[in-house]
Protein backbone atom coordinates (compact mmCIF):
# COMPACT_ATOMS: atom_id res chain seq x y z
CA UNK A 1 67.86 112.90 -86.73
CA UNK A 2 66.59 115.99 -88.09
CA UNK A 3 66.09 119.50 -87.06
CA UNK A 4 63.02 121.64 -86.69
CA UNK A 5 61.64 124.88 -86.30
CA UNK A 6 58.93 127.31 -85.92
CA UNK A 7 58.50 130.95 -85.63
CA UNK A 8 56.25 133.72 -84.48
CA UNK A 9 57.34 136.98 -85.53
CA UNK A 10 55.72 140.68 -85.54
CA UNK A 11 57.15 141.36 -89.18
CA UNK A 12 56.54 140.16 -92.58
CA UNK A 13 60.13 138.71 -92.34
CA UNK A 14 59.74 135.16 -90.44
CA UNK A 15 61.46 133.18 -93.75
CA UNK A 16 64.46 135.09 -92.74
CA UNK A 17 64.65 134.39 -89.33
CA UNK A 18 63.45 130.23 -90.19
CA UNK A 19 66.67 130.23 -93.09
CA UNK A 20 68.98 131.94 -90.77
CA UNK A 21 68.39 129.35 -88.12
CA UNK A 22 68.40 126.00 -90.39
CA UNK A 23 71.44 126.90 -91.41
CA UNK A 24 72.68 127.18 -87.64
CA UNK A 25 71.48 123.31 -87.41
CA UNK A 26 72.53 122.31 -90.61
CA UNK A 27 74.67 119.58 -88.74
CA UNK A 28 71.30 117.98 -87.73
CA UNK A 29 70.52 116.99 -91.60
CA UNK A 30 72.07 117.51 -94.96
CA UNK A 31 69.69 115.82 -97.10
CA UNK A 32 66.89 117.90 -97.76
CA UNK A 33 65.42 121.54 -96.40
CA UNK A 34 62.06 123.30 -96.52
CA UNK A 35 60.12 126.27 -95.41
CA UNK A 36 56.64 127.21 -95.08
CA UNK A 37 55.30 130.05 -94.10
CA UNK A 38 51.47 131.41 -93.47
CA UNK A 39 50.67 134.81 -95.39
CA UNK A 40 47.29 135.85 -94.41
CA UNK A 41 46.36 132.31 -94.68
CA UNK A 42 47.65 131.09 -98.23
CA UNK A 43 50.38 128.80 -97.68
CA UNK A 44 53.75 129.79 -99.04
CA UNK A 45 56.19 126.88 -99.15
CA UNK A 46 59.85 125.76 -100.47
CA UNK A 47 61.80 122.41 -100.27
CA UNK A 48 63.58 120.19 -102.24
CA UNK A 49 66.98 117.93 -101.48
CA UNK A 50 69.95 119.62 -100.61
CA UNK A 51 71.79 122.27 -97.75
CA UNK A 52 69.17 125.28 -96.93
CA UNK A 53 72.13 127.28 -98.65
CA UNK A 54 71.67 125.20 -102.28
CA UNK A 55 67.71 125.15 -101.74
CA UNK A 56 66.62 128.47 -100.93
CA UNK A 57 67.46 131.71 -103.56
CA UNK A 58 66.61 134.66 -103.53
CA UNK A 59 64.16 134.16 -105.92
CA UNK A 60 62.31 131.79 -103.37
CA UNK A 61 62.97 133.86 -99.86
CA UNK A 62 60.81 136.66 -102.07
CA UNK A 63 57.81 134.54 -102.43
CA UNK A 64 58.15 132.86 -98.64
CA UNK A 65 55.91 136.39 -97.30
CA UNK A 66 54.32 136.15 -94.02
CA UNK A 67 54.83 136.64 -90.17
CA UNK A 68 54.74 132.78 -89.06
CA UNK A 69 56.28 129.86 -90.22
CA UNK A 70 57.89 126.14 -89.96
CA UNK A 71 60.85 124.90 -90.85
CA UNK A 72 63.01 121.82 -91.55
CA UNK A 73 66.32 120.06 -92.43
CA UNK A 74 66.17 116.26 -92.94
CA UNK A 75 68.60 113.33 -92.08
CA UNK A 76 66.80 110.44 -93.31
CA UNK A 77 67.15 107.07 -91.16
CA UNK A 78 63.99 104.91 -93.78
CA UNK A 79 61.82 105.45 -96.46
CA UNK A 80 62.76 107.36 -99.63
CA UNK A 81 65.19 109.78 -99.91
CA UNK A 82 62.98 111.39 -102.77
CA UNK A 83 62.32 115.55 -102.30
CA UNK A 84 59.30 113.98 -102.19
CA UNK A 85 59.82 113.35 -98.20
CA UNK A 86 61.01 116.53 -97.74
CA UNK A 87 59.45 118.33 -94.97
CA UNK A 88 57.50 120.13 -93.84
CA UNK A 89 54.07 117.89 -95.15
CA UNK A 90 50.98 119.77 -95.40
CA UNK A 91 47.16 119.04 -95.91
CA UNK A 92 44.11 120.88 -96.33
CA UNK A 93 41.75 119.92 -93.75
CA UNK A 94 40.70 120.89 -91.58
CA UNK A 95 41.63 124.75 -91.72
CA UNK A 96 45.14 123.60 -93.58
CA UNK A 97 47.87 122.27 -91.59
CA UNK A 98 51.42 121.82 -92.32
CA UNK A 99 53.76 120.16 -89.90
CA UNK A 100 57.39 119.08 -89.73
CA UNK A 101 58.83 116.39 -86.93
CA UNK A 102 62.18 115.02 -85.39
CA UNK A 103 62.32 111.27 -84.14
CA UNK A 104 60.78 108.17 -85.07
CA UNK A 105 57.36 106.87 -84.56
CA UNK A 106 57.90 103.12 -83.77
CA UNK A 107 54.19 102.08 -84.56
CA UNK A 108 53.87 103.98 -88.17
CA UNK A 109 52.66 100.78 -89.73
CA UNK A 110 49.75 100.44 -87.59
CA UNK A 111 49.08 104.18 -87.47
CA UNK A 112 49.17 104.15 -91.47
CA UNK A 113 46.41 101.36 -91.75
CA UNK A 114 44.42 102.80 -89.17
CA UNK A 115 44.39 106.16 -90.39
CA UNK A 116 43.63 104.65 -94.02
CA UNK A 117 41.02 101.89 -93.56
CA UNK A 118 39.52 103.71 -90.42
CA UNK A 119 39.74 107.42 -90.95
CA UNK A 120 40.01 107.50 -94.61
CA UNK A 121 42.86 109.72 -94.73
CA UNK A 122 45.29 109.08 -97.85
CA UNK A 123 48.92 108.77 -97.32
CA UNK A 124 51.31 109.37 -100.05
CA UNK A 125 54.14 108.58 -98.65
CA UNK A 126 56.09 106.51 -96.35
CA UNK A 127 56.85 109.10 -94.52
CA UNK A 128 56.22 108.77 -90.49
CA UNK A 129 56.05 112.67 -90.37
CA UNK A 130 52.84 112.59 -92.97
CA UNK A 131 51.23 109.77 -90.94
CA UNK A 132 51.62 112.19 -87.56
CA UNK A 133 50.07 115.03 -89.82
CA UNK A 134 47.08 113.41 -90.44
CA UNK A 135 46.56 112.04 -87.22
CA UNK A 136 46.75 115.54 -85.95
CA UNK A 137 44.49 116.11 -88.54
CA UNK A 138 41.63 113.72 -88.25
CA UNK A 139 41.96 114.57 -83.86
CA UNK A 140 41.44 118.83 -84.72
CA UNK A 141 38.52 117.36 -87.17
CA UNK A 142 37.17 115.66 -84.23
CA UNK A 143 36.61 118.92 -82.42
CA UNK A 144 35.91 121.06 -85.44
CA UNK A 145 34.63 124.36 -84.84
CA UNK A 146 34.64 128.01 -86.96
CA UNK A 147 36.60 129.67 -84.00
CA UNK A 148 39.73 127.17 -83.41
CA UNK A 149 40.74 127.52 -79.14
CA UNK A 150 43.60 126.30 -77.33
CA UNK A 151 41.65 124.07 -75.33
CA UNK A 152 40.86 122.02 -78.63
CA UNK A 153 43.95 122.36 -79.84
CA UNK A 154 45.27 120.78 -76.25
CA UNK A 155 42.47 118.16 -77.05
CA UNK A 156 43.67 117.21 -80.26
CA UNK A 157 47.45 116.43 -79.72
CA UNK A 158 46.37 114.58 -76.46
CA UNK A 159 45.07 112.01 -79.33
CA UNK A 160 47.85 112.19 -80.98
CA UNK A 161 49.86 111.06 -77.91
CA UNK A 162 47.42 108.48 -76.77
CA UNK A 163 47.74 107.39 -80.99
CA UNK A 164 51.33 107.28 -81.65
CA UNK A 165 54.46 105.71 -79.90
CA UNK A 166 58.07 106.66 -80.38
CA UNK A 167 60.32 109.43 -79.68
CA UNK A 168 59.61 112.91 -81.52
CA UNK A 169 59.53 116.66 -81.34
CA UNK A 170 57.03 118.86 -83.75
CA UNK A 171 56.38 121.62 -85.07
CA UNK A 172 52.91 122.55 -86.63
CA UNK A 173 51.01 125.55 -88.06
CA UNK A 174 47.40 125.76 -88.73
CA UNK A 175 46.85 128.18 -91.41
CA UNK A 176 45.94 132.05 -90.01
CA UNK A 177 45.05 130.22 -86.63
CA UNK A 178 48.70 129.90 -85.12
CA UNK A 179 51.66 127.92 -84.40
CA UNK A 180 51.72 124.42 -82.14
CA UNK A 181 54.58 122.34 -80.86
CA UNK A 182 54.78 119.07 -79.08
CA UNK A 183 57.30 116.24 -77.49
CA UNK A 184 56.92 113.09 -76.93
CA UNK A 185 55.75 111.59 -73.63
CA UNK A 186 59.56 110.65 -72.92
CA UNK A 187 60.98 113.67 -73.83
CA UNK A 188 63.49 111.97 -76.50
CA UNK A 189 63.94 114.09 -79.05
CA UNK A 190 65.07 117.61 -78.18
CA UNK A 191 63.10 120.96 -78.63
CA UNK A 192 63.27 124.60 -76.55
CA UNK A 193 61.37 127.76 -76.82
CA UNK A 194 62.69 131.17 -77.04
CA UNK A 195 61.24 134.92 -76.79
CA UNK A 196 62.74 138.43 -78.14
CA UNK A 197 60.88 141.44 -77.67
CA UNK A 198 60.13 143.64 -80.80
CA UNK A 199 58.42 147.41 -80.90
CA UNK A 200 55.85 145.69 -81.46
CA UNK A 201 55.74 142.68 -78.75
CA UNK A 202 57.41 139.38 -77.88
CA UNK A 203 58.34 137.14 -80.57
CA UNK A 204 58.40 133.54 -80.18
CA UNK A 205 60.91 130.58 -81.55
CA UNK A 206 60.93 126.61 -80.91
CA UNK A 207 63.89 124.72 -82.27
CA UNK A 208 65.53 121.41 -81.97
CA UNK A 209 68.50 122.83 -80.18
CA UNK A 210 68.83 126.13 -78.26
CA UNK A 211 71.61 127.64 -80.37
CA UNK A 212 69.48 128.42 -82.99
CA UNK A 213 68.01 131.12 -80.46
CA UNK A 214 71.13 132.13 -79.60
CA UNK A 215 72.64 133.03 -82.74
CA UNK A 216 68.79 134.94 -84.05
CA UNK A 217 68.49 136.96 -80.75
CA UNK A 218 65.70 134.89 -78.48
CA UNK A 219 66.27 134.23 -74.82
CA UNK A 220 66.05 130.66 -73.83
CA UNK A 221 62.91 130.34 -72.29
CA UNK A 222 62.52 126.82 -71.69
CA UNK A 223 62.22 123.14 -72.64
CA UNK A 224 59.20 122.03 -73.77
CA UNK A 225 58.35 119.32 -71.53
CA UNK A 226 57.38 115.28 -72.50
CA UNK A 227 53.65 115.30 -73.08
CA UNK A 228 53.52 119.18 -73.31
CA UNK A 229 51.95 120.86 -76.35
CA UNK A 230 51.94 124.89 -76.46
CA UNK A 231 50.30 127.26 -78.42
CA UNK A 232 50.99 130.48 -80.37
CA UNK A 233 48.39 132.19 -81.97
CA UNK A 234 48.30 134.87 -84.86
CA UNK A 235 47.91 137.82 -82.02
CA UNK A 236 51.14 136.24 -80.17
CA UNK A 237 49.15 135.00 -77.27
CA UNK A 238 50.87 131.86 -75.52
CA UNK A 239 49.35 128.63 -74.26
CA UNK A 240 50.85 125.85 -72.91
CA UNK A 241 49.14 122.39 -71.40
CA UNK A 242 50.32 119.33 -70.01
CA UNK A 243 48.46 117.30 -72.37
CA UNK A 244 49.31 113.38 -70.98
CA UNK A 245 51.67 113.11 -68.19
CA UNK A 246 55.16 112.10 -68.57
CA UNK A 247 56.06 108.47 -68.97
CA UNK A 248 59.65 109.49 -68.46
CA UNK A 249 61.90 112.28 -68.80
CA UNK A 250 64.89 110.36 -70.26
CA UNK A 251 66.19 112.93 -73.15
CA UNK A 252 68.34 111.00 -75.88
CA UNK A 253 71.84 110.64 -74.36
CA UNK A 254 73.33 110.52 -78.24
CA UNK A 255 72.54 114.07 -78.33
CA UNK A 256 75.07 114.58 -76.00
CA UNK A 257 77.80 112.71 -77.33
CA UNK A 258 78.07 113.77 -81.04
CA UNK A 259 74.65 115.03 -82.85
CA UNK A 260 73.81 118.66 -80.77
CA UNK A 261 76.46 121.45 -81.05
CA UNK A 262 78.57 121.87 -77.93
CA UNK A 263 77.00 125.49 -77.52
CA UNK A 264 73.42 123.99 -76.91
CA UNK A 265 71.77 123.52 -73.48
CA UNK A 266 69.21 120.69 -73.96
CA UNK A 267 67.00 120.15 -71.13
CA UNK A 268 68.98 122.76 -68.87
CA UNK A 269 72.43 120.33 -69.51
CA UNK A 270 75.11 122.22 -71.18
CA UNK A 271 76.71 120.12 -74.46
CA UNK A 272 79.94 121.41 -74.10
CA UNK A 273 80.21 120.97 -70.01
CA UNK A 274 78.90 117.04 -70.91
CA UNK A 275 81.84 116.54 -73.19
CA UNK A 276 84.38 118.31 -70.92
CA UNK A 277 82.96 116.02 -67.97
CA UNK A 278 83.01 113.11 -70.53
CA UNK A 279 86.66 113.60 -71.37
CA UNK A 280 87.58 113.99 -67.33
CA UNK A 281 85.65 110.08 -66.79
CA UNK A 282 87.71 108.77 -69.68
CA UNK A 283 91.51 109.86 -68.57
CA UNK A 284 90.30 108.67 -65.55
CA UNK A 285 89.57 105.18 -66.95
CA UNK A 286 92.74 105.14 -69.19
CA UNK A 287 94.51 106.22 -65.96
CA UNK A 288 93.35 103.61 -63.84
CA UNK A 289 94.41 100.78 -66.16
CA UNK A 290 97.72 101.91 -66.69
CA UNK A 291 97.17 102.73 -70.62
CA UNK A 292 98.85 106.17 -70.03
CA UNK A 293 102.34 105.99 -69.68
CA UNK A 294 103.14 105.28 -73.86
CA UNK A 295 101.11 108.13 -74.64
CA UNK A 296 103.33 111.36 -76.30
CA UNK A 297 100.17 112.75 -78.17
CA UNK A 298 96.47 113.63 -77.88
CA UNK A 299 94.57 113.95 -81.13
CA UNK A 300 90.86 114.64 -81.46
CA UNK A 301 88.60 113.45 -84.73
CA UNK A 302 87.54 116.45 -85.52
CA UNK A 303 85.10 117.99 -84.38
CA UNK A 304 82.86 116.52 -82.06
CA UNK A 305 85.30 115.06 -80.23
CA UNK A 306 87.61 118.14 -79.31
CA UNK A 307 86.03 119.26 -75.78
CA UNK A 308 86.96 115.23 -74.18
CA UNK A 309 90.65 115.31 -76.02
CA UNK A 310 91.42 118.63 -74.59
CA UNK A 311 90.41 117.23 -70.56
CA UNK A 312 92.22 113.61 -71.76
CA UNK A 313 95.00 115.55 -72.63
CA UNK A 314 94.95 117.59 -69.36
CA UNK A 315 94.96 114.71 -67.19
CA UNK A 316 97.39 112.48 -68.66
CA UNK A 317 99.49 115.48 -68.84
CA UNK A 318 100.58 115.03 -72.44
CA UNK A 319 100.69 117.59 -75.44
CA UNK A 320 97.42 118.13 -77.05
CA UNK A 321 97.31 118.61 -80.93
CA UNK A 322 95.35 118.73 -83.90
CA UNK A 323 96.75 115.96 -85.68
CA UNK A 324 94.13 116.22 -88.46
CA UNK A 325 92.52 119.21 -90.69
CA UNK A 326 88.89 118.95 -91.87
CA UNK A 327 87.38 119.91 -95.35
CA UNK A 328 84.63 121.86 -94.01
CA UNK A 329 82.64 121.37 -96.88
CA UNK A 330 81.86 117.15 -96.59
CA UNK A 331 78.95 116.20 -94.72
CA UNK A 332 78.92 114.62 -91.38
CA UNK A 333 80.19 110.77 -92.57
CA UNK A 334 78.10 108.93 -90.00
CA UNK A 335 74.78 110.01 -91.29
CA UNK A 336 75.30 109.69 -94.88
CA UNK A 337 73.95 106.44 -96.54
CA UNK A 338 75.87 103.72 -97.47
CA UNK A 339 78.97 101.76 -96.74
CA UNK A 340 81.08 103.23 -99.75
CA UNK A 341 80.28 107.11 -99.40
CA UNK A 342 80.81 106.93 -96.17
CA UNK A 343 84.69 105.01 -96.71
CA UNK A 344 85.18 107.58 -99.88
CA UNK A 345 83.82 110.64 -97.49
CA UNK A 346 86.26 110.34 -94.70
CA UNK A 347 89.24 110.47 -96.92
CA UNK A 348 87.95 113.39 -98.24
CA UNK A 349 86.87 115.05 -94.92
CA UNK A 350 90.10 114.45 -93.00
CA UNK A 351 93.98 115.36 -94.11
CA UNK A 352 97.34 114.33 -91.29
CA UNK A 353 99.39 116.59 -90.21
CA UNK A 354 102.29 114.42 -90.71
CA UNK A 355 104.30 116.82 -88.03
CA UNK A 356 102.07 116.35 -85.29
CA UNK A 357 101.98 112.68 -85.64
CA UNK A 358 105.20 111.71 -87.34
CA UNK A 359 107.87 108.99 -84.26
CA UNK A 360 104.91 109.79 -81.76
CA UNK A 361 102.50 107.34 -80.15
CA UNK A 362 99.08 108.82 -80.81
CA UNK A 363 96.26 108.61 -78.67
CA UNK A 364 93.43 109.49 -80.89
CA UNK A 365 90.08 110.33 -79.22
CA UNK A 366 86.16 109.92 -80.90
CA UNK A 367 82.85 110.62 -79.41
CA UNK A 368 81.66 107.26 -80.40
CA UNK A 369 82.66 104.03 -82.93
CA UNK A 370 79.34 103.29 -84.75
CA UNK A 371 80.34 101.26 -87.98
CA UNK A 372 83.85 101.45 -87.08
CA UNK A 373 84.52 102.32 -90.89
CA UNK A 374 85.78 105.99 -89.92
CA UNK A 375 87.99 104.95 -86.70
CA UNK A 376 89.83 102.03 -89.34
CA UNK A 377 90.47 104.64 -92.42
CA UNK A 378 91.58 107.34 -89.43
CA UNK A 379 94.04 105.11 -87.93
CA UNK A 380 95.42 103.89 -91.24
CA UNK A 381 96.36 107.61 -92.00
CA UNK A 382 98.17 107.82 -88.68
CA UNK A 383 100.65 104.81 -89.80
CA UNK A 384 100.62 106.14 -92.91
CA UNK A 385 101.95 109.60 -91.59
CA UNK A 386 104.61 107.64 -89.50
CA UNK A 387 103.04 107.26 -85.86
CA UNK A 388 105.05 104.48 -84.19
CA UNK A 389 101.89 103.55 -82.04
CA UNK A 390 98.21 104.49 -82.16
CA UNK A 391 95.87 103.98 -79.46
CA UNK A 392 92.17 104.90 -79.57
CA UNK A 393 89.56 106.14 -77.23
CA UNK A 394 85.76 106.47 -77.29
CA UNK A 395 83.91 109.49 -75.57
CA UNK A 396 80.98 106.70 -75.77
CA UNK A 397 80.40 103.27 -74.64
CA UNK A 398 80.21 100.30 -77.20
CA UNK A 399 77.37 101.06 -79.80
CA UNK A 400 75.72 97.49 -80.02
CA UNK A 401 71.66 98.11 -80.23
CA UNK A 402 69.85 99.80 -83.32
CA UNK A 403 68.75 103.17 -82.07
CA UNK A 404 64.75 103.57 -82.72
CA UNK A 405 64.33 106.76 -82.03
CA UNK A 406 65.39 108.44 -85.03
CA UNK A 407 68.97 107.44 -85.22
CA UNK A 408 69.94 105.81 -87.83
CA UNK A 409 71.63 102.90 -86.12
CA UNK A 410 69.67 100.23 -87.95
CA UNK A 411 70.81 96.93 -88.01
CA UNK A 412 73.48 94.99 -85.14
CA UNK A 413 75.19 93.13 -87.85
CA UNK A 414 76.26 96.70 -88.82
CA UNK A 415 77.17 97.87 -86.19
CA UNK A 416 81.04 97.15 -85.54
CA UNK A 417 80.94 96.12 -81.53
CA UNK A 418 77.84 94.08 -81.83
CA UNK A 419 79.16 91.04 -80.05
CA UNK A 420 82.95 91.52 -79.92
CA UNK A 421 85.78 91.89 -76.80
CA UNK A 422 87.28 95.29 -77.35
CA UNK A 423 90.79 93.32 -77.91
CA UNK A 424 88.91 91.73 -80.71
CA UNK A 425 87.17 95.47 -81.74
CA UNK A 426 91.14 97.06 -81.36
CA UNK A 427 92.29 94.58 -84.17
CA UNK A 428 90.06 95.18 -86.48
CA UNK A 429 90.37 98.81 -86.61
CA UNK A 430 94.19 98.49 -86.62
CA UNK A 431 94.53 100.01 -82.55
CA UNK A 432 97.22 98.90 -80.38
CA UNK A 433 94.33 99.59 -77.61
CA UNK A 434 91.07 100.48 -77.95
CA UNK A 435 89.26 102.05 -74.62
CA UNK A 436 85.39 102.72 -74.43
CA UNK A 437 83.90 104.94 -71.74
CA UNK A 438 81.40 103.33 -69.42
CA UNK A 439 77.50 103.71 -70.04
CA UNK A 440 77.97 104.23 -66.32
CA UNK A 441 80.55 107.02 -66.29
CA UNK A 442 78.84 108.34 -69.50
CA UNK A 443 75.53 108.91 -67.57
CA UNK A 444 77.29 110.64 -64.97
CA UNK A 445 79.64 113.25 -67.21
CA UNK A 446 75.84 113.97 -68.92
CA UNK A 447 73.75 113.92 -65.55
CA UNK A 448 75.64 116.13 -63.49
CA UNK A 449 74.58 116.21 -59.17
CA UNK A 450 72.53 120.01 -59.95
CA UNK A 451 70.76 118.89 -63.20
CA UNK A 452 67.12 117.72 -62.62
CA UNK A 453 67.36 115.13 -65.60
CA UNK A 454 69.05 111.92 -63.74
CA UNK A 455 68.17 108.95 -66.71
CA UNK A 456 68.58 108.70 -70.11
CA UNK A 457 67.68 106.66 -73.43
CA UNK A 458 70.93 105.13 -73.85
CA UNK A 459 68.81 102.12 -76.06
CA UNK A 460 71.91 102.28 -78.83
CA UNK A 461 74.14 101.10 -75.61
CA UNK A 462 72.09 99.09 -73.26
CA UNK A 463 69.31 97.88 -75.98
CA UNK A 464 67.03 99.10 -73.06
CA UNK A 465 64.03 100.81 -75.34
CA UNK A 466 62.57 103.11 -72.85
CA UNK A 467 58.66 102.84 -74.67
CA UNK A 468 57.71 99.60 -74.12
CA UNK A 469 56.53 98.20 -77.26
CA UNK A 470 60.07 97.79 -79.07
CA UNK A 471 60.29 93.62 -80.27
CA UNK A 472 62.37 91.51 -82.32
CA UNK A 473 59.94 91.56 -85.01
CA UNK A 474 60.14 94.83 -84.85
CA UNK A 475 64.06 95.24 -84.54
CA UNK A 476 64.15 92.96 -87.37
CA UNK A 477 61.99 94.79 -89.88
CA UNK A 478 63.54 98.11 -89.12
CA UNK A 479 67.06 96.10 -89.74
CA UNK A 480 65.81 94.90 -93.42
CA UNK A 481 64.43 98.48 -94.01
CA UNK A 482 67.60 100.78 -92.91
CA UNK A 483 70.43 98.10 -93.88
CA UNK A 484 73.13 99.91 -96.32
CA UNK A 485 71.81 97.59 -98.82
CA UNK A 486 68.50 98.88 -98.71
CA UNK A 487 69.14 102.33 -98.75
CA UNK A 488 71.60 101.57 -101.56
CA UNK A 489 68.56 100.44 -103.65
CA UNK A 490 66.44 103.30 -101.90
CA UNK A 491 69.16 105.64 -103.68
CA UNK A 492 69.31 104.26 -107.09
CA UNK A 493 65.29 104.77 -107.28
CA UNK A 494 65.97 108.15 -106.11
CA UNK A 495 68.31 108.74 -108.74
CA UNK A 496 65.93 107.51 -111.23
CA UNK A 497 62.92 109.26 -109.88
CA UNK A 498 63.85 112.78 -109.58
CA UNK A 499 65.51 113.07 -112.98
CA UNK A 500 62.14 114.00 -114.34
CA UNK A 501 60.84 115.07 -110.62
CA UNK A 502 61.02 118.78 -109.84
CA UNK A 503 61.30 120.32 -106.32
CA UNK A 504 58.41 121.53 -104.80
CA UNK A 505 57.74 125.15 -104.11
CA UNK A 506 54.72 126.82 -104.14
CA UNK A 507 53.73 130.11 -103.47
């Protein structure tokens, strides 16, 4: 899960504008941020590892000149976690593209020997994001002409649908031509566009979520739509096309539960009234089976999980708290890489309130168990701060299936419900119950009766894989490639690597 971005502005200022907004969705990726902008044509670009606060100075927002740019914060779920795979990836022909992407492409290894024994296009990574670069490449080579149109623009990431399989939003600019964004034919992976008007016309903004426009001034405009590419060009003319027709329109339903920021709107569904409607399905649940009555408190995890506690709370009619305090300054645990940073993180992220907890039977509510590593250490706090009971709820059904789509939910042997009775599930986190919401009343807190999006990918809950080209063989390589063992390895060559490698910036 990453986040991207892209802007068309009427002032020399648009590195601004892209740093101001990646810090906004920060929470999408803490591994690595970068920037390019176009300056007349000669390509201005930062990134390296780190927060957009650690990688960007003022030194390097000096050199980032021009009125149109991309940007990008990375969460990585394979490959190397090497600055190398920072994003965004750029290449020189034809006219010099650069390009950053959220998702997954599920057929990258096929893509990747195509594009190398067929188009002769190098890749020097193992990036997926490089291998949809070129591909966008080699389709715009295709067409090539001195005076670059929408039409052949349209034409070009039509191939690139009809080449590539997966879920993914991106953001592209072709250098002194203009600024391109797609989504997948599924609509998986999230991505709006926003306007502002200027003195000197509208200025244009796609992002991952549509917070980022709030927060810099644009006016939601829209989603872009699955298999819909538009177009921005250097005079700030707009193009949009309907490049393939949908497959599906089944948005990722993960976004909803824990990754987007409850201020978003993703595909015209509010975050926040998802989570409130979330929290309303599960008192109702806990209701229903009688799990109620011992309850004195209502504790969120911070801080995804606060909008469901709150309507839990409501509804049971108990006393709603904040039982624990957050260190604002760890990283989200789930999406950091390995087993033992993630157990060492959580102690670190999350302090009782021995008050609020202290002769009380706790009813702690999550968005989601996914390893179950953060829901153990949490609950061991609670005794430890002197709760006589602790019960636990998830905002989200049982996570048994690796997620594809750019989740990293890799392997089911990891994943903590994979093949266990929620009895079995509440003793090994230490619960004296454990309650998961329903896929079914899940899909209705998120698809609400007005909203025109009724179905979901909700793969990491049903293993139901909404392209249809998702195998064992395949579920099985991505399992030995995204395992915590692997990506310890994956960091220990990282560490090794970039002693001597420096981050990339060039001006």
């Amino acid at each position: 899960m990453c986040a991207i971005l892209g802007v068309a502005t009427n002032k020399d200022n648009a590195s601004l504008t892209l740093y101001n907004a990646l810090t906004v969705l920060q929470h999408r990726g803490q591994d690595a941020s970068g920037i390019m902008t176009d300056d007349q044509g000669v390509l201005c670009l930062r990134k390296s590892n780190g927060l957009v606060t650690d990688v960007f100075s003022e030194k390097h927002m000096l050199r980032l000149q021009g009125n149109m740019g991309i940007g990008h914060v990375r969460y990585p779920t394979a490959g190397s976690l090497s600055s190398i795979e920072a994003q965004p990836f750029y290449v020189n022909s034809p006219y010099g593209i650069c390009l950053a992407h959220n998702g997954n492409l599920v057929n990258t290894d096929k893509l990747r020997q195509h594009l190398n024994l067929v188009d002769r296009r190098h890749l020097n990574t193992q990036s997926d994001t490089e291998a949809l670069l070129n591909l966008f490449a080699h389709e715009l080579q295709k067409d090539y002409q001195q005076e670059l149109t929408a039409d052949s623009i349209f034409r070009a990431v039509r191939g690139v649908f009809e080449n590539s399989s997966g879920g993914y939003a991106v953001v592209s600019m072709i250098l002194n031509k203009g600024l391109v964004a797609f989504r997948d034919p599924n609509g998986i992976r999230p991505i709006v566009i926003g306007t502002r008007e200027s003195d000197q016309g509208t200025e244009y903004m796609v992002a991952s979520e549509s917070v980022a426009l709030d927060v810099l001034g644009y006016n939601l405009l829209r989603d872009i739509l699955p298999g819909e590419a538009i177009y921005i060009d250097t005079d700030g003319n707009f193009s949009s096309q309907q490049c393939v027709e949908p497959k599906s329109y089944t948005p990722c339903i993960f976004e909803f539960v824990y990754f987007a920021r409850p201020d978003s709107i993703i595909d015209g569904i509010s975050v926040y009234k998802s989570r409130l409607r979330m929290g309303d399905n599960l008192a109702q649940s806990i209701i229903a089976k009688g799990l109620h009555h011992d309850v004195d408190v209502v504790i969120p995890i911070p801080d995804t999980s606060r909008t469901s506690a709150l309507q839990v709370a409501h509804h049971l009619g108990v006393k709603y708290r904040e039982g624990f305090i957050k260190n604002r300054y760890i990283g989200r645990t789930f999406i950091m890489p390995g087993q033992a940073i993630r157990k060492k993180s959580v102690r670190q992220k999350l302090n009782p309130i021995d008050l609020e907890i202290r002769d009380k039977n706790v009813l702690l509510i999550d968005d989601s168990i996914v390893r179950g590593t953060t829901s153990r250490q949490i609950i061991q706090m609670a005794r430890s701060a002197g709760a006589k009971k602790v019960f636990f709820a998830s905002a989200a059904p049982p996570v048994k299936y690796p997620n594809v789509y750019g989740i990293d939910m890799p392997a089911a042997n990891e994943l903590i419900a994979s093949n266990k009775s929620d009895a079995e599930l509440a003793e090994i986190i230490g619960a004296d119950w454990l309650l998961y919401q329903t896929l079914e009343d899940l899909i209705k807190a998120v698809a609400f009766e007005e909203s025109e999006i009724q179905s979901f990918d909700t793969s990491c809950f049903s293993g139901e894989y909404v392209t249809d080209d998702i195998t064992e063989k395949y579920l099985k390589i991505i399992e030995l490639r995204r395992n915590d063992a692997a990506k310890a390895e994956l960091e220990q060559a990282r560490k090794q690597l970039e002693i001597n490698e420096p981050s990339i910036s060039i001006n």
